[in-house]
Protein backbone atom coordinates (compact mmCIF):
# COMPACT_ATOMS: atom_id res chain seq x y z
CA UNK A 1 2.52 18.99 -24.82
CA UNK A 2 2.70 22.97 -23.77
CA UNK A 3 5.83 22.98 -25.78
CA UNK A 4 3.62 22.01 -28.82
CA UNK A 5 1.34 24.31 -28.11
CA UNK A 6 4.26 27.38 -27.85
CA UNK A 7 5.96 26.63 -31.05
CA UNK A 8 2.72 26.56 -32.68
CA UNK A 9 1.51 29.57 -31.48
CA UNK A 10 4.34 31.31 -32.27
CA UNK A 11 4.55 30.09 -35.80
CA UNK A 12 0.71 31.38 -36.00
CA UNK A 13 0.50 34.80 -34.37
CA UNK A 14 3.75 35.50 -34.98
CA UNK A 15 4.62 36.19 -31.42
CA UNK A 16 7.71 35.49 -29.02
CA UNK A 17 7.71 32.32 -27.00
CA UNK A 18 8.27 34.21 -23.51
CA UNK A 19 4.40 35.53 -24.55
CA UNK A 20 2.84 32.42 -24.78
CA UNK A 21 2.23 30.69 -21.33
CA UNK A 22 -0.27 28.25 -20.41
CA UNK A 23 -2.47 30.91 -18.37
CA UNK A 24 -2.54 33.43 -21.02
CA UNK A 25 -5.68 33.68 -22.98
CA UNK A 26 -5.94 32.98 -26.24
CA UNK A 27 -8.00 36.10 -27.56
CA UNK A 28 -4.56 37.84 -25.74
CA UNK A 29 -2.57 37.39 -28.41
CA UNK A 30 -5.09 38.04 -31.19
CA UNK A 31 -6.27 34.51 -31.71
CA UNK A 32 -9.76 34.17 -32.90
CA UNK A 33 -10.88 30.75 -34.50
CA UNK A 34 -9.14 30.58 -37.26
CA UNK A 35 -5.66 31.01 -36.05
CA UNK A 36 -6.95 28.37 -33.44
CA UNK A 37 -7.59 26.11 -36.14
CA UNK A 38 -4.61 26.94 -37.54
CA UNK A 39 -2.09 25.95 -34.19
CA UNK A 40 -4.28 22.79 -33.80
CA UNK A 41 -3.30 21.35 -36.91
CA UNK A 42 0.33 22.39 -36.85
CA UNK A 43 0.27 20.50 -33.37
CA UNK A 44 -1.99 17.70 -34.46
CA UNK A 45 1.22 17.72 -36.92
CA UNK A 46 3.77 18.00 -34.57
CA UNK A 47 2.55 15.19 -32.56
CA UNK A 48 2.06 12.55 -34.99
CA UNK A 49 6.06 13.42 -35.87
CA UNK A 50 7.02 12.59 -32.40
CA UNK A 51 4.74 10.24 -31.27
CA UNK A 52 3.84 8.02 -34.88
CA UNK A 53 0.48 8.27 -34.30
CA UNK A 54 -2.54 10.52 -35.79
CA UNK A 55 -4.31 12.65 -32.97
CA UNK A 56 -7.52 14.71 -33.85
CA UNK A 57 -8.14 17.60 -31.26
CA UNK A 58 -11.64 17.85 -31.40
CA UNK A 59 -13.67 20.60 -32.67
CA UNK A 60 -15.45 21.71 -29.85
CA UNK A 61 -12.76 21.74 -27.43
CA UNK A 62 -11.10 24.30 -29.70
CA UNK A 63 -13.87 26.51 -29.18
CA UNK A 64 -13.99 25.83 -25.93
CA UNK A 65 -10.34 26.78 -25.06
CA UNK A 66 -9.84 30.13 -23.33
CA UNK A 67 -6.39 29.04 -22.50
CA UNK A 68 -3.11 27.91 -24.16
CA UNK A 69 -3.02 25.28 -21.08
CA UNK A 70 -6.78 24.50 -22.46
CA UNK A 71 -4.95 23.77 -26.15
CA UNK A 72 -2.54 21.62 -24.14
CA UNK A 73 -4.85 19.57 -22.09
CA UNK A 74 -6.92 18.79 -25.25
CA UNK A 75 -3.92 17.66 -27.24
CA UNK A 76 -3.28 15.52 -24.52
CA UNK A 77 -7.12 14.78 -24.31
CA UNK A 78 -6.20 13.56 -27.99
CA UNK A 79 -3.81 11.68 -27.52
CA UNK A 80 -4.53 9.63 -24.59
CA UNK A 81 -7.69 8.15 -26.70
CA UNK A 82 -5.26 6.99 -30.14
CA UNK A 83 -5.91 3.21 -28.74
CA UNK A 84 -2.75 1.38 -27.78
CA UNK A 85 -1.67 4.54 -26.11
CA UNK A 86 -3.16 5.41 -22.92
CA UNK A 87 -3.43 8.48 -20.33
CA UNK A 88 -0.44 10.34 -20.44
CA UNK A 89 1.40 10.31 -17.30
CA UNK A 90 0.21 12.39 -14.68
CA UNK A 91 3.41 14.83 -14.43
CA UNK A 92 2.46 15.27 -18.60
CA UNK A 93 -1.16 16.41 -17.40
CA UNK A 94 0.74 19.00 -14.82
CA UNK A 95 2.91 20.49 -17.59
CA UNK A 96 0.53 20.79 -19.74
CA UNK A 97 -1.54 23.20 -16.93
CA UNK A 98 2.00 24.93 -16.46
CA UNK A 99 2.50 23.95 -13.26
């Protein structure tokens, strides 16, 4: 999921990947809550690509989120409830912290 995250904040603050790691805060790399809004769609995106199904990251988590390993964990968050899914596997959770 962090890899999600990355390539979507990239694409949004216009930033090199290398900058982007999960214990860098957000407000970092310039993003308030629009370009927040902005990476959670293009992940909510990405993940319905890969995975076939629609994930919502919801709207207070986002404003929540200090972190880019905070983005990750909700997408995850998201995903997990899409019935017929599940919890992601616990070595997904621990990449998604950056550990």
């Amino acid at each position: 999921m962090f890899a999600c995250v990355r390539v979507s904040a990239c694409r949004v603050l216009e930033v090199s990947p290398e900058r982007v790691t999960a214990s860098t805060c957000l407000d970092e790399l310039g993003a308030d809550s629009l370009a927040v809004v902005e990476m959670a769609e293009l992940m909510e995106e990405a993940v319905a690509q890969r995975s076939r199904h629609r994930v919502r990251v919801d709207d207070v988590a986002l404003v929540r989120a200090r972190t880019f390993a905070d983005l990750a964990g909700e997408l995850s968050r998201s995903l997990a409830r899409v019935p017929g899914v599940g919890t992601p596997h616990p070595a997904s959770a621990e990449r998604a912290r950056g550990m």
